[in-house]
PDB file of N, CA and C in Angstrom:
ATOM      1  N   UNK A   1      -9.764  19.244 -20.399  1.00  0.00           N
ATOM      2  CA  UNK A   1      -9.874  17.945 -19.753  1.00  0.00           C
ATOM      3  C   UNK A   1      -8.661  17.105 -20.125  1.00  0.00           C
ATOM      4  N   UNK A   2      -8.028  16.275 -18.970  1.00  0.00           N
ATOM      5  CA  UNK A   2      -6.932  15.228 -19.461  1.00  0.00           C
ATOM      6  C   UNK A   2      -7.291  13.960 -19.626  1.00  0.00           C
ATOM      7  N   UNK A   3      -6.350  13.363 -20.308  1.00  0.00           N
ATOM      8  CA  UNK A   3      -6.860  12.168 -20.450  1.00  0.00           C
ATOM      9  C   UNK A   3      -7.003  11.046 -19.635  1.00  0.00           C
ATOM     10  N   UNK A   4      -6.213  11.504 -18.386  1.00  0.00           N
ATOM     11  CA  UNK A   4      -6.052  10.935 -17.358  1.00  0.00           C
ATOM     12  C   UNK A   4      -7.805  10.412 -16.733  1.00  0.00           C
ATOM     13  N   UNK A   5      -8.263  11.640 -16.778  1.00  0.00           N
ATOM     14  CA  UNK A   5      -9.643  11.956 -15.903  1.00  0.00           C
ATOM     15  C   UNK A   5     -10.610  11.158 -16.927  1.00  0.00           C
ATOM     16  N   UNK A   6     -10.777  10.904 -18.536  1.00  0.00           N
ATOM     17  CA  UNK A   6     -11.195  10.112 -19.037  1.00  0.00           C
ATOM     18  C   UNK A   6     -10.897   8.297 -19.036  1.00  0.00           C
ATOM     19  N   UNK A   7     -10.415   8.130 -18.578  1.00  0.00           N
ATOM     20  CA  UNK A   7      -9.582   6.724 -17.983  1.00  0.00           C
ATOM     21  C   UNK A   7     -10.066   6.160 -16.794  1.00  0.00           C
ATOM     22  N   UNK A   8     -10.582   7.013 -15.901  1.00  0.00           N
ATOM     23  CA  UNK A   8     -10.449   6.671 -14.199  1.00  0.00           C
ATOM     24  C   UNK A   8     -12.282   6.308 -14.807  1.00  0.00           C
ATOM     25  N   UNK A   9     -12.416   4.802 -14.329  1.00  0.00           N
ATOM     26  CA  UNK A   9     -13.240   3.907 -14.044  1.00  0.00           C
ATOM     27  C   UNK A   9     -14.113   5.052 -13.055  1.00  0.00           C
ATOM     28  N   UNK A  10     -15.845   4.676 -13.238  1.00  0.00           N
ATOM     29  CA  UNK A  10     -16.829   5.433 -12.580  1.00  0.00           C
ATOM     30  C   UNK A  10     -16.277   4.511 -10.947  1.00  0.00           C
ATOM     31  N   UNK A  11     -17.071   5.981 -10.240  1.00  0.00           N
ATOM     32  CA  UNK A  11     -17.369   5.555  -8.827  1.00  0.00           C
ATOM     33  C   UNK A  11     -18.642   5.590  -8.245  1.00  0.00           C
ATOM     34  N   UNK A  12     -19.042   4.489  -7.428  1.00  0.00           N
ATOM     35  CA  UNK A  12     -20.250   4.467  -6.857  1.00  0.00           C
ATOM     36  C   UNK A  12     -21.167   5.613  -6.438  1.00  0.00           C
ATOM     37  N   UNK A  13     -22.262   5.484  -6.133  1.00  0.00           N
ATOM     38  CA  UNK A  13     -22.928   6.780  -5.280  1.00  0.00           C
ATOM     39  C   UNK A  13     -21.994   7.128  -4.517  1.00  0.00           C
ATOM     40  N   UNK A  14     -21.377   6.698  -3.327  1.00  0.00           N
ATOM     41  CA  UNK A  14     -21.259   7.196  -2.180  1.00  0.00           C
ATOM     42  C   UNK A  14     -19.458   7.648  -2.410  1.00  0.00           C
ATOM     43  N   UNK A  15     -19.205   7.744  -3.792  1.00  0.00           N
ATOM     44  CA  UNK A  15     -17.365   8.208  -4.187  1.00  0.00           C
ATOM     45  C   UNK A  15     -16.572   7.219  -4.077  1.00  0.00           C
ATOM     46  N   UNK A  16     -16.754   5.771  -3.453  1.00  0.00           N
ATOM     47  CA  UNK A  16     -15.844   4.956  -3.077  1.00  0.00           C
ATOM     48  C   UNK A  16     -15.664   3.587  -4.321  1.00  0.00           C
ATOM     49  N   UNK A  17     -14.507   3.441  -5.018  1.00  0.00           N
ATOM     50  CA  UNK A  17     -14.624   2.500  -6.301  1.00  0.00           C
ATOM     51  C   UNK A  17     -14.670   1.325  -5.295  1.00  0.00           C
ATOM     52  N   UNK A  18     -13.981   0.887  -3.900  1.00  0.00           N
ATOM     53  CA  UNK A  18     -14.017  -0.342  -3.284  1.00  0.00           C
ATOM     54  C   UNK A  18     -15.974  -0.651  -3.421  1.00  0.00           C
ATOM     55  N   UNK A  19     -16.713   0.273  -2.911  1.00  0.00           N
ATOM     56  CA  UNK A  19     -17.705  -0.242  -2.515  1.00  0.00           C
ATOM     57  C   UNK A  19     -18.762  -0.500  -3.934  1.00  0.00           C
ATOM     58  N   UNK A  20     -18.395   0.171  -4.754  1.00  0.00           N
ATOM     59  CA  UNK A  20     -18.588  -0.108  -6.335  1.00  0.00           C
ATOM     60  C   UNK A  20     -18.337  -1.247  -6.794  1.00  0.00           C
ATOM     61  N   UNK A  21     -17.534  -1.882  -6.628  1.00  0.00           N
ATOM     62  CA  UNK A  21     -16.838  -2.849  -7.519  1.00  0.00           C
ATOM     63  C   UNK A  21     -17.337  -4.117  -6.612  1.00  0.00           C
ATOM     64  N   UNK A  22     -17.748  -4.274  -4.992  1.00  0.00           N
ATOM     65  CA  UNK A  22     -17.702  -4.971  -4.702  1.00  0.00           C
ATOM     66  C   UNK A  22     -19.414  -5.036  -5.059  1.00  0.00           C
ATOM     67  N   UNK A  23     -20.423  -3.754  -5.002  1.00  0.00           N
ATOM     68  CA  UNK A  23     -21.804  -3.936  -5.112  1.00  0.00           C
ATOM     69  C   UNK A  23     -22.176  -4.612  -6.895  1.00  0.00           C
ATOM     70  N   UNK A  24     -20.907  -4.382  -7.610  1.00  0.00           N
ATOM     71  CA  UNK A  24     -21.261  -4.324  -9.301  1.00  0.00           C
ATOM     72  C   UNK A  24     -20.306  -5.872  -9.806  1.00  0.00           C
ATOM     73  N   UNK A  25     -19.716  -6.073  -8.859  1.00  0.00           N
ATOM     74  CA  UNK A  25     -18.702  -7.599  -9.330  1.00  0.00           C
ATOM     75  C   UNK A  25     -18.876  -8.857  -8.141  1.00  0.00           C
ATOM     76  N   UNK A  26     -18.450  -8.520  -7.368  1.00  0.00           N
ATOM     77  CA  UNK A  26     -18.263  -9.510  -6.003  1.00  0.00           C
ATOM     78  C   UNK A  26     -19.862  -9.899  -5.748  1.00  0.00           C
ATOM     79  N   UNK A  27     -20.663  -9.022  -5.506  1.00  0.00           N
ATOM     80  CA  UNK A  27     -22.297  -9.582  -5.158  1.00  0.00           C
ATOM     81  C   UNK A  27     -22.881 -10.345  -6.303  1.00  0.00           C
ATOM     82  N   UNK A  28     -23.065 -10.039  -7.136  1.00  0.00           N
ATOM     83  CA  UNK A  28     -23.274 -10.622  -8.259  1.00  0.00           C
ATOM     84  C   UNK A  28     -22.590 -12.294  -8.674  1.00  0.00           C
ATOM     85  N   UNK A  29     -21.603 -11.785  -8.234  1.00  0.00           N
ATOM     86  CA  UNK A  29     -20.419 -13.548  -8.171  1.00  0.00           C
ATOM     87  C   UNK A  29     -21.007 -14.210  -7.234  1.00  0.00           C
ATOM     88  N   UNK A  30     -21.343 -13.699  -5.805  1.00  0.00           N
ATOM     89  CA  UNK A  30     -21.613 -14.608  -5.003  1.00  0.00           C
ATOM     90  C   UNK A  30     -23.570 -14.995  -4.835  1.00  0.00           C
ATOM     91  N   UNK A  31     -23.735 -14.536  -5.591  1.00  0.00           N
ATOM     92  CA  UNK A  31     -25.270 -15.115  -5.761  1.00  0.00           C
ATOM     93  C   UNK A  31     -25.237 -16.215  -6.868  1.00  0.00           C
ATOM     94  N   UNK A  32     -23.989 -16.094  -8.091  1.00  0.00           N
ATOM     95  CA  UNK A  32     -23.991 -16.770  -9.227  1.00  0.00           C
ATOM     96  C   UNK A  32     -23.332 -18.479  -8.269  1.00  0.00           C
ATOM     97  N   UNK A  33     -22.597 -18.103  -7.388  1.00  0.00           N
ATOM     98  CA  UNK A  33     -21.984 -19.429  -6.549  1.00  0.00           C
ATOM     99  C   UNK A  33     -23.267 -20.192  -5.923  1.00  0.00           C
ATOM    100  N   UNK A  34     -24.021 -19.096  -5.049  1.00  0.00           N
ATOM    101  CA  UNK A  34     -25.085 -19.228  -4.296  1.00  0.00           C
ATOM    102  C   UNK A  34     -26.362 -20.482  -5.264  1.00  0.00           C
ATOM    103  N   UNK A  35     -26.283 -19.737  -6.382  1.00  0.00           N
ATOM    104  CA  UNK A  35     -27.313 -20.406  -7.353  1.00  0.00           C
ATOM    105  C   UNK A  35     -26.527 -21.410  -8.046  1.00  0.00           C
ATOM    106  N   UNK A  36     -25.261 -21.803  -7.945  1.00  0.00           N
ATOM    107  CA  UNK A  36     -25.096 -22.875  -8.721  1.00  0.00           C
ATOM    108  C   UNK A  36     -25.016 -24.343  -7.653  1.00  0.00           C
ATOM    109  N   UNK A  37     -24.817 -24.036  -6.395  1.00  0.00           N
ATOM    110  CA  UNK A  37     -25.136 -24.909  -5.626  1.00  0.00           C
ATOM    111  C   UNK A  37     -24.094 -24.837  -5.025  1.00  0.00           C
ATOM    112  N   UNK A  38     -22.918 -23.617  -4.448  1.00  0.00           N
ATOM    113  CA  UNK A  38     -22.049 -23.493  -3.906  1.00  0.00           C
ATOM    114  C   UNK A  38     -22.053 -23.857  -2.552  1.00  0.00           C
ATOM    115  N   UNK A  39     -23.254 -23.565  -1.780  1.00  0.00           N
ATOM    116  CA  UNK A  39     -23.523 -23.322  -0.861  1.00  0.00           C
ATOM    117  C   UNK A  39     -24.505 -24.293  -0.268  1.00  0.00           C
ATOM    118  N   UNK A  40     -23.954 -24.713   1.377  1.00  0.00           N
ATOM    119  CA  UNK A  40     -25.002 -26.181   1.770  1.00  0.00           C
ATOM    120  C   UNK A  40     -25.691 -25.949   2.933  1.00  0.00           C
ATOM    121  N   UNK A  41     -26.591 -25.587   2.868  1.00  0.00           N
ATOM    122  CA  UNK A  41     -27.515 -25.057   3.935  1.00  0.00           C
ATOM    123  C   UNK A  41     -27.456 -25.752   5.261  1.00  0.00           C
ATOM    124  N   UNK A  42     -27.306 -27.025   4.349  1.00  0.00           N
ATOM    125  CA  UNK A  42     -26.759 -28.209   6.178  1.00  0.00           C
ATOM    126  C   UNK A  42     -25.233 -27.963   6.693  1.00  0.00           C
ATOM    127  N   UNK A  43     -24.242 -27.495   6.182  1.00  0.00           N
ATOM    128  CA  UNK A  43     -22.734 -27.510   6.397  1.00  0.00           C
ATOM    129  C   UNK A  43     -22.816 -25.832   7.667  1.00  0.00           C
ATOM    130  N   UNK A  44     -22.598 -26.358   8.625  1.00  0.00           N
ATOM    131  CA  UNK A  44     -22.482 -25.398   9.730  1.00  0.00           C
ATOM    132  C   UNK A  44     -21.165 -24.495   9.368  1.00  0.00           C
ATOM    133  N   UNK A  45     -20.061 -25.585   8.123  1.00  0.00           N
ATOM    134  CA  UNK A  45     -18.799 -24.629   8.182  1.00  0.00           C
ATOM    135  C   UNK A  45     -18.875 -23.609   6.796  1.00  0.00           C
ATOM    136  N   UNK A  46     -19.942 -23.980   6.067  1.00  0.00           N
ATOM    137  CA  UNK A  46     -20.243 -22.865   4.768  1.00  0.00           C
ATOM    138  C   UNK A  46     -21.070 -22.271   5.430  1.00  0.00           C
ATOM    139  N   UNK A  47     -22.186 -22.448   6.493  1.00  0.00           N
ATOM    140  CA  UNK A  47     -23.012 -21.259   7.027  1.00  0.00           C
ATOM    141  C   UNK A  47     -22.121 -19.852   7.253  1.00  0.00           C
ATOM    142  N   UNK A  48     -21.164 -21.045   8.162  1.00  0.00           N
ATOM    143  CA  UNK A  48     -20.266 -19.707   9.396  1.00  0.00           C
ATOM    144  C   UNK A  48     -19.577 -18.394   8.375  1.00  0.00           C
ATOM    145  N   UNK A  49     -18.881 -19.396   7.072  1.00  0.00           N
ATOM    146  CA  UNK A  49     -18.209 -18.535   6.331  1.00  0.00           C
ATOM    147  C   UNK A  49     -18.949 -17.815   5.520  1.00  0.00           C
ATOM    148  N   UNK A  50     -20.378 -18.338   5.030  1.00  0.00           N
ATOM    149  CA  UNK A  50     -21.385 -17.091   4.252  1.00  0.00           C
ATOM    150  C   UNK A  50     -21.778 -16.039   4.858  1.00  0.00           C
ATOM    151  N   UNK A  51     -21.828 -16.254   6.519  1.00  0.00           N
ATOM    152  CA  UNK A  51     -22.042 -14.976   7.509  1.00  0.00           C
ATOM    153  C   UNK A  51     -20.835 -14.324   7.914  1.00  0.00           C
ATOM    154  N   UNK A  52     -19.565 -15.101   7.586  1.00  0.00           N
ATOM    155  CA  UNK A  52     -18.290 -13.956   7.533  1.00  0.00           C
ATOM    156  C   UNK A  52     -18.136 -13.030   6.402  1.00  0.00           C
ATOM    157  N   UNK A  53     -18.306 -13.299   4.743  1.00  0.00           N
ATOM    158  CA  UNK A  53     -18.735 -12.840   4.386  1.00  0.00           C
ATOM    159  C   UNK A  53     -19.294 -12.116   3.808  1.00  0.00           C
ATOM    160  N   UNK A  54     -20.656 -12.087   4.628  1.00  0.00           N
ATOM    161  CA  UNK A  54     -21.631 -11.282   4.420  1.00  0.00           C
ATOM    162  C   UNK A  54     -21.125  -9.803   5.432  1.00  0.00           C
ATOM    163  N   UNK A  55     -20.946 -10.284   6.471  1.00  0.00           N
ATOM    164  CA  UNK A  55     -20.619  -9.458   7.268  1.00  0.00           C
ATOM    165  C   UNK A  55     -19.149  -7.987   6.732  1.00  0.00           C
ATOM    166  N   UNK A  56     -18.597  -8.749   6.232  1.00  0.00           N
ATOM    167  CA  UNK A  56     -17.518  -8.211   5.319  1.00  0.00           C
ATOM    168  C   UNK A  56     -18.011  -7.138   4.077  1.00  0.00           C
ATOM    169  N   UNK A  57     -18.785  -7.665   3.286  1.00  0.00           N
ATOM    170  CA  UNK A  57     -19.744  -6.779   2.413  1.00  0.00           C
ATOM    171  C   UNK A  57     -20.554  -5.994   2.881  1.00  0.00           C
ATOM    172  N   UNK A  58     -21.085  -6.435   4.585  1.00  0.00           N
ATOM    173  CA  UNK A  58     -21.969  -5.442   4.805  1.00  0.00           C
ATOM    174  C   UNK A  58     -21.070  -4.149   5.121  1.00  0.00           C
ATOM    175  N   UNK A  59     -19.713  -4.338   5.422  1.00  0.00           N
ATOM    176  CA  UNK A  59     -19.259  -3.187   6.503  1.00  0.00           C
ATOM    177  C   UNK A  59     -18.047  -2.841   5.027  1.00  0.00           C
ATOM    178  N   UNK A  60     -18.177  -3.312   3.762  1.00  0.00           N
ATOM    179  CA  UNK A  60     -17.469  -2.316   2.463  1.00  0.00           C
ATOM    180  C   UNK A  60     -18.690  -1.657   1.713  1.00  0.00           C
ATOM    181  N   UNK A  61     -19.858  -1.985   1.927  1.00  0.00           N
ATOM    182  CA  UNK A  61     -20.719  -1.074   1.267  1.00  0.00           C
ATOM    183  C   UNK A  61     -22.434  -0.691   1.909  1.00  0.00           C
ATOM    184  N   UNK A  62     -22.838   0.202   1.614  1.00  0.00           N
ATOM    185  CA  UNK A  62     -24.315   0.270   1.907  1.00  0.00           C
ATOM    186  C   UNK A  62     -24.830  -0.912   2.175  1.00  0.00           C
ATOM    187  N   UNK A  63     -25.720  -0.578   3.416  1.00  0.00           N
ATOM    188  CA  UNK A  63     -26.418  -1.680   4.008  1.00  0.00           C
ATOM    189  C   UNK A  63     -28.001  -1.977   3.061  1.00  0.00           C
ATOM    190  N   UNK A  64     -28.549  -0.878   2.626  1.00  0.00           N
ATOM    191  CA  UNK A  64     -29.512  -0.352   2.260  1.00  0.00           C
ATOM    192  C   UNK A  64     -29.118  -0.754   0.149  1.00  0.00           C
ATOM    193  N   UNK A  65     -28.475  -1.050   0.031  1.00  0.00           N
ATOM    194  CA  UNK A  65     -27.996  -0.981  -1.169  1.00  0.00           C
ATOM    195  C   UNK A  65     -28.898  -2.544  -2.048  1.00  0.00           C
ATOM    196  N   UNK A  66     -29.865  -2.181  -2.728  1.00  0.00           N
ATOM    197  CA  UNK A  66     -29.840  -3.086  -3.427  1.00  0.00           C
ATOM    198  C   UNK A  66     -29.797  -4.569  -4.048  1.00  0.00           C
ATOM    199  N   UNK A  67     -28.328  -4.666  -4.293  1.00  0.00           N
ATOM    200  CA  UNK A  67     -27.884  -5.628  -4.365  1.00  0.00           C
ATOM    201  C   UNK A  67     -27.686  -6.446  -3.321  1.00  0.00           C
ATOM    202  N   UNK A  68     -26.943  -5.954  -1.912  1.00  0.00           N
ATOM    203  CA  UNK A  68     -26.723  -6.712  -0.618  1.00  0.00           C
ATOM    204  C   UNK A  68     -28.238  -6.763  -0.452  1.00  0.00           C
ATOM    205  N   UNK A  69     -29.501  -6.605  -0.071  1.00  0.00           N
ATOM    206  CA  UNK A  69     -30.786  -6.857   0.117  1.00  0.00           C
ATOM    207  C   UNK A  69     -30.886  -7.993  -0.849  1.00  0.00           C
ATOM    208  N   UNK A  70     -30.924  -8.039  -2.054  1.00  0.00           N
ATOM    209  CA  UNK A  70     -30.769  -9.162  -2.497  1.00  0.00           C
ATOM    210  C   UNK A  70     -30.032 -10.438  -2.213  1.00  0.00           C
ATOM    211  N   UNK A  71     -28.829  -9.999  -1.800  1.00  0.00           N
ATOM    212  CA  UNK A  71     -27.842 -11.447  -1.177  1.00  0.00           C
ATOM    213  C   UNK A  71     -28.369 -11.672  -0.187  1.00  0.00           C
ATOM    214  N   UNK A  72     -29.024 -10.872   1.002  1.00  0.00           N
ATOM    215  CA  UNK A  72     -29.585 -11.292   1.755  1.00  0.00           C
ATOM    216  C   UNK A  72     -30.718 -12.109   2.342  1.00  0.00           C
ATOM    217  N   UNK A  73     -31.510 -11.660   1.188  1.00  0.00           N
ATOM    218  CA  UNK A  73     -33.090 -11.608   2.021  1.00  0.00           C
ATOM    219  C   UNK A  73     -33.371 -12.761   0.836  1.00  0.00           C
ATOM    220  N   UNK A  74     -32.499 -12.575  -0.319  1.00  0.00           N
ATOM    221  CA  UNK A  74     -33.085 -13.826  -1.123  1.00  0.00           C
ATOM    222  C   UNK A  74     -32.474 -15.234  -1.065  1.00  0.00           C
ATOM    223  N   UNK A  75     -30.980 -15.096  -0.962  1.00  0.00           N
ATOM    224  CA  UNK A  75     -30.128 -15.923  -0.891  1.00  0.00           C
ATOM    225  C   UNK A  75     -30.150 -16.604   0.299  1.00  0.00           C
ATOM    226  N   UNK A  76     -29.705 -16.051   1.297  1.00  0.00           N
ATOM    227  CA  UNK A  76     -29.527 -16.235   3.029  1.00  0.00           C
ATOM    228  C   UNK A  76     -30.591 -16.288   3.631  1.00  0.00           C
ATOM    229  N   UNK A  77     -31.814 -16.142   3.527  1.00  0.00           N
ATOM    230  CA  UNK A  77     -32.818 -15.983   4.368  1.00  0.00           C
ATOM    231  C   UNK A  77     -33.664 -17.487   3.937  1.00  0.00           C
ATOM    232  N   UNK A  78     -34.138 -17.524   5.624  1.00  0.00           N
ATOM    233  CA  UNK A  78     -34.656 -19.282   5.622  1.00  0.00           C
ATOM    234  C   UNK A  78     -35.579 -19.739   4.984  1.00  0.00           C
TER     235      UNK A  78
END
Protein backbone atom coordinates (compact mmCIF):
# COMPACT_ATOMS: atom_id res chain seq x y z
CA UNK A 1 0.00 0.00 0.00
CA UNK A 2 1.24 3.75 -0.71
CA UNK A 3 0.98 6.38 1.13
CA UNK A 4 -0.60 8.21 -1.29
CA UNK A 5 -3.86 5.89 -1.05
CA UNK A 6 -3.71 6.46 2.86
CA UNK A 7 -4.11 10.31 2.43
CA UNK A 8 -7.02 10.44 -0.14
CA UNK A 9 -10.02 11.67 2.09
CA UNK A 10 -13.13 8.91 2.14
CA UNK A 11 -15.73 9.02 -0.63
CA UNK A 12 -19.37 8.95 -0.40
CA UNK A 13 -21.64 5.90 -1.16
CA UNK A 14 -22.10 6.66 -4.60
CA UNK A 15 -17.69 7.24 -5.27
CA UNK A 16 -18.16 10.93 -5.74
CA UNK A 17 -16.06 13.26 -2.90
CA UNK A 18 -18.22 16.42 -4.59
CA UNK A 19 -21.41 14.79 -3.43
CA UNK A 20 -19.77 13.82 -0.01
CA UNK A 21 -18.56 16.88 1.05
CA UNK A 22 -21.50 18.73 -0.01
CA UNK A 23 -24.03 15.94 1.95
CA UNK A 24 -21.26 16.01 5.16
CA UNK A 25 -20.28 20.05 5.09
CA UNK A 26 -22.48 22.35 2.91
CA UNK A 27 -26.03 20.73 4.24
CA UNK A 28 -25.23 20.84 7.55
CA UNK A 29 -24.00 24.71 7.12
CA UNK A 30 -27.08 25.51 5.56
CA UNK A 31 -29.52 24.25 8.14
CA UNK A 32 -26.99 25.86 10.86
CA UNK A 33 -27.85 29.44 8.68
CA UNK A 34 -31.46 28.16 8.34
CA UNK A 35 -31.66 27.84 12.28
CA UNK A 36 -29.91 30.85 13.16
CA UNK A 37 -32.37 33.02 11.44
CA UNK A 38 -30.66 33.34 8.05
CA UNK A 39 -33.52 32.91 6.29
CA UNK A 40 -37.02 35.12 5.94
CA UNK A 41 -39.86 33.27 5.05
CA UNK A 42 -41.55 36.68 4.01
CA UNK A 43 -38.45 37.87 1.61
CA UNK A 44 -39.62 36.52 -1.91
CA UNK A 45 -35.71 37.28 -2.76
CA UNK A 46 -34.26 34.65 0.04
CA UNK A 47 -37.20 32.28 -0.97
CA UNK A 48 -36.09 32.41 -4.75
CA UNK A 49 -32.39 31.90 -3.74
CA UNK A 50 -33.12 28.95 -1.04
CA UNK A 51 -34.92 27.19 -4.06
CA UNK A 52 -31.82 27.95 -6.28
CA UNK A 53 -29.96 26.37 -3.95
CA UNK A 54 -31.70 23.71 -3.11
CA UNK A 55 -32.10 22.89 -6.52
CA UNK A 56 -28.25 22.92 -6.93
CA UNK A 57 -27.78 20.30 -4.04
CA UNK A 58 -30.47 18.42 -5.33
CA UNK A 59 -28.79 17.83 -8.81
CA UNK A 60 -24.79 17.35 -6.78
CA UNK A 61 -26.16 14.66 -4.67
CA UNK A 62 -28.85 11.95 -3.90
CA UNK A 63 -32.24 13.01 -3.85
CA UNK A 64 -33.14 10.24 -1.41
CA UNK A 65 -30.15 11.05 0.80
CA UNK A 66 -30.81 11.83 4.25
CA UNK A 67 -29.53 14.84 4.94
CA UNK A 68 -31.20 16.77 1.77
CA UNK A 69 -34.73 15.19 3.23
CA UNK A 70 -33.84 16.93 6.12
CA UNK A 71 -33.10 20.41 4.45
CA UNK A 72 -36.09 19.86 2.91
CA UNK A 73 -38.98 18.62 4.53
CA UNK A 74 -37.76 20.21 7.82
CA UNK A 75 -36.29 23.41 6.93
CA UNK A 76 -38.25 24.44 3.62
CA UNK A 77 -41.44 22.92 4.08
CA UNK A 78 -44.53 25.19 5.15
Amino acid sequence: MELDDELEPEIGPGGDMVSSMISQVVIPRLCKLIEGGALDPYSIRHIRRMIDIAEQVEASIEQEGVRFQVLIFHYLSP
